[in-house]
C-alpha atoms as a PDB file:
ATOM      1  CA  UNK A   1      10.055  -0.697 -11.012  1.00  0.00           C
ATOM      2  CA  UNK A   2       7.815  -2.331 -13.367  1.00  0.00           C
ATOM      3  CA  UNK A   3       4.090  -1.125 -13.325  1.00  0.00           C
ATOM      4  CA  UNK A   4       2.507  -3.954 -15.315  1.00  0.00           C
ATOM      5  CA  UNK A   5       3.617  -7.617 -14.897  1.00  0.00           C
ATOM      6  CA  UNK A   6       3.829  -9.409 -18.024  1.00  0.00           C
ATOM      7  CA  UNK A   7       0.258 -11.292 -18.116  1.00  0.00           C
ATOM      8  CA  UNK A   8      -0.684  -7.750 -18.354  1.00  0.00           C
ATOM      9  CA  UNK A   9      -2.118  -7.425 -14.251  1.00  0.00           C
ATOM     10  CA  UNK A  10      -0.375  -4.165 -12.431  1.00  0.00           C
ATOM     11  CA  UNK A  11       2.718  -5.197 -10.319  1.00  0.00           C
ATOM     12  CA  UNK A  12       1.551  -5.714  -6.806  1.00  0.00           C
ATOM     13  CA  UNK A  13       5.010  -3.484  -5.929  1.00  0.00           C
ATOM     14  CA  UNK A  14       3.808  -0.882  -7.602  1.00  0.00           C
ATOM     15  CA  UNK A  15       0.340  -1.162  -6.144  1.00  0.00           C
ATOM     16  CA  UNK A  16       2.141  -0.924  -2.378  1.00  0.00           C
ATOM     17  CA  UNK A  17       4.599   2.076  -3.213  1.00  0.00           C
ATOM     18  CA  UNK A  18       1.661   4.129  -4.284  1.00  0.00           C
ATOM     19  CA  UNK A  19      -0.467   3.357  -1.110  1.00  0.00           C
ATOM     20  CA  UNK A  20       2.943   4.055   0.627  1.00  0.00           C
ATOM     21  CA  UNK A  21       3.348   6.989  -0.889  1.00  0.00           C
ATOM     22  CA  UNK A  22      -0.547   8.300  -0.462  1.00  0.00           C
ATOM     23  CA  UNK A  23      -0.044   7.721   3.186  1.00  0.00           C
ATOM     24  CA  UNK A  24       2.786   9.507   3.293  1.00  0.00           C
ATOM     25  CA  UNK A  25       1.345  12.724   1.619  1.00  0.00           C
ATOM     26  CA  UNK A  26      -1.294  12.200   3.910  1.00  0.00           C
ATOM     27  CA  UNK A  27       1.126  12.041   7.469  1.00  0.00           C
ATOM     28  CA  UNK A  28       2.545  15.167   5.848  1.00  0.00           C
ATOM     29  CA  UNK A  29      -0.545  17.136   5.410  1.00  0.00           C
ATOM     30  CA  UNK A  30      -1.779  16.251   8.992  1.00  0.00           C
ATOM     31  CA  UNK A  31       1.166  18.570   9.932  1.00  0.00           C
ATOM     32  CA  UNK A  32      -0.467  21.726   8.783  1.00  0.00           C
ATOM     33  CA  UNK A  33      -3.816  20.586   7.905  1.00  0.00           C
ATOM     34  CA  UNK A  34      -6.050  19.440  11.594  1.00  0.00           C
ATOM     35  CA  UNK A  35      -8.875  17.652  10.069  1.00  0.00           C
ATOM     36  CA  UNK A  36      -6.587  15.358   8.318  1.00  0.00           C
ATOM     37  CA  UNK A  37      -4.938  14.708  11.622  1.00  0.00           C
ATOM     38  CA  UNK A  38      -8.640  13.699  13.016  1.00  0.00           C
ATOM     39  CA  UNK A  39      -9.058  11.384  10.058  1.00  0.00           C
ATOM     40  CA  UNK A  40      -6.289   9.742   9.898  1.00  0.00           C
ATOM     41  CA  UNK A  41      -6.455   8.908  13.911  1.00  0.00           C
ATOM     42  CA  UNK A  42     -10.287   7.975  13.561  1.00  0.00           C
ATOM     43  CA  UNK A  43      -8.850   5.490  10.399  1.00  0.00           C
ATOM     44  CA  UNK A  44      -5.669   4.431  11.906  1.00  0.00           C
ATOM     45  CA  UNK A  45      -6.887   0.656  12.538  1.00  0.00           C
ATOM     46  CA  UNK A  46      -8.104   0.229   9.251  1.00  0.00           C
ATOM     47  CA  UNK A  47      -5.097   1.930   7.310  1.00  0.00           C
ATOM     48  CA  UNK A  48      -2.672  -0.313   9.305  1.00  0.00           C
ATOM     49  CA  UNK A  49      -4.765  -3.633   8.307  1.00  0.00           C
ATOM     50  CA  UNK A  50      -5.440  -2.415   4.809  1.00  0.00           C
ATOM     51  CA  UNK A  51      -1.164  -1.612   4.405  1.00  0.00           C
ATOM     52  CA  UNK A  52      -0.735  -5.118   6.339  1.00  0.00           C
ATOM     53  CA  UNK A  53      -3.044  -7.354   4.231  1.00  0.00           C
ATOM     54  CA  UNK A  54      -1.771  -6.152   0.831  1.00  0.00           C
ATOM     55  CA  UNK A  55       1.765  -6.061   1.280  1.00  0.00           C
ATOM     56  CA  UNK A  56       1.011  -9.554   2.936  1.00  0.00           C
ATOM     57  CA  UNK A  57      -0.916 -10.617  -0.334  1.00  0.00           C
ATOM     58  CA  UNK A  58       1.827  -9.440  -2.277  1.00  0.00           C
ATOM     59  CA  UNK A  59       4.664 -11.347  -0.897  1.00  0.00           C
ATOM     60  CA  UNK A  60       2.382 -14.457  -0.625  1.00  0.00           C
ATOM     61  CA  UNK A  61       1.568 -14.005  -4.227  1.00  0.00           C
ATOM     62  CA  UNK A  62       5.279 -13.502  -5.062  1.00  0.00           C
ATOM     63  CA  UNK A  63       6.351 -16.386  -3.396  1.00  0.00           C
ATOM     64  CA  UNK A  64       3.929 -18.657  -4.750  1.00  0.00           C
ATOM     65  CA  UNK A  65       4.726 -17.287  -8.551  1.00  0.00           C
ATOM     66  CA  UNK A  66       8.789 -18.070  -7.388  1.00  0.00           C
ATOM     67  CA  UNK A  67       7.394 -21.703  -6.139  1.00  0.00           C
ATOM     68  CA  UNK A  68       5.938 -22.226  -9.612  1.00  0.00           C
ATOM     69  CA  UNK A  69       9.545 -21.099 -11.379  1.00  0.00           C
END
């Protein structure tokens, strides 16, 4: 997986595996850790339409650059 595109901006893939990965590590410290659990179920709405809207800009963005080719 490529980090940087080649205009030099960071790979909008890359940019969702990491926040799929941080929320990951998060779900998994929730298990042993109970204030994470709280967090994460006081910031569930938001996490869900922050990981929606930028994996939704990404593949709009992609398909637009594939439009252009």
């Amino acid at each position: 997986m490529r980090v940087m595109n080649e205009d030099g901006t960071i790979s909008g893939a890359f940019i969702n595996m990491v926040i799929t990965a941080i929320y990951l590590v998060l779900i998994v410290a929730s298990i042993f850790v109970p204030f994470i659990a709280d967090a994460i179920k006081k910031m569930e709405s938001f996490m869900t339409w922050f990981f929606v809207a930028s994996f939704g800009i990404w593949n709009v963005g992609k398909a637009i650059s594939n439009l252009k080719e």
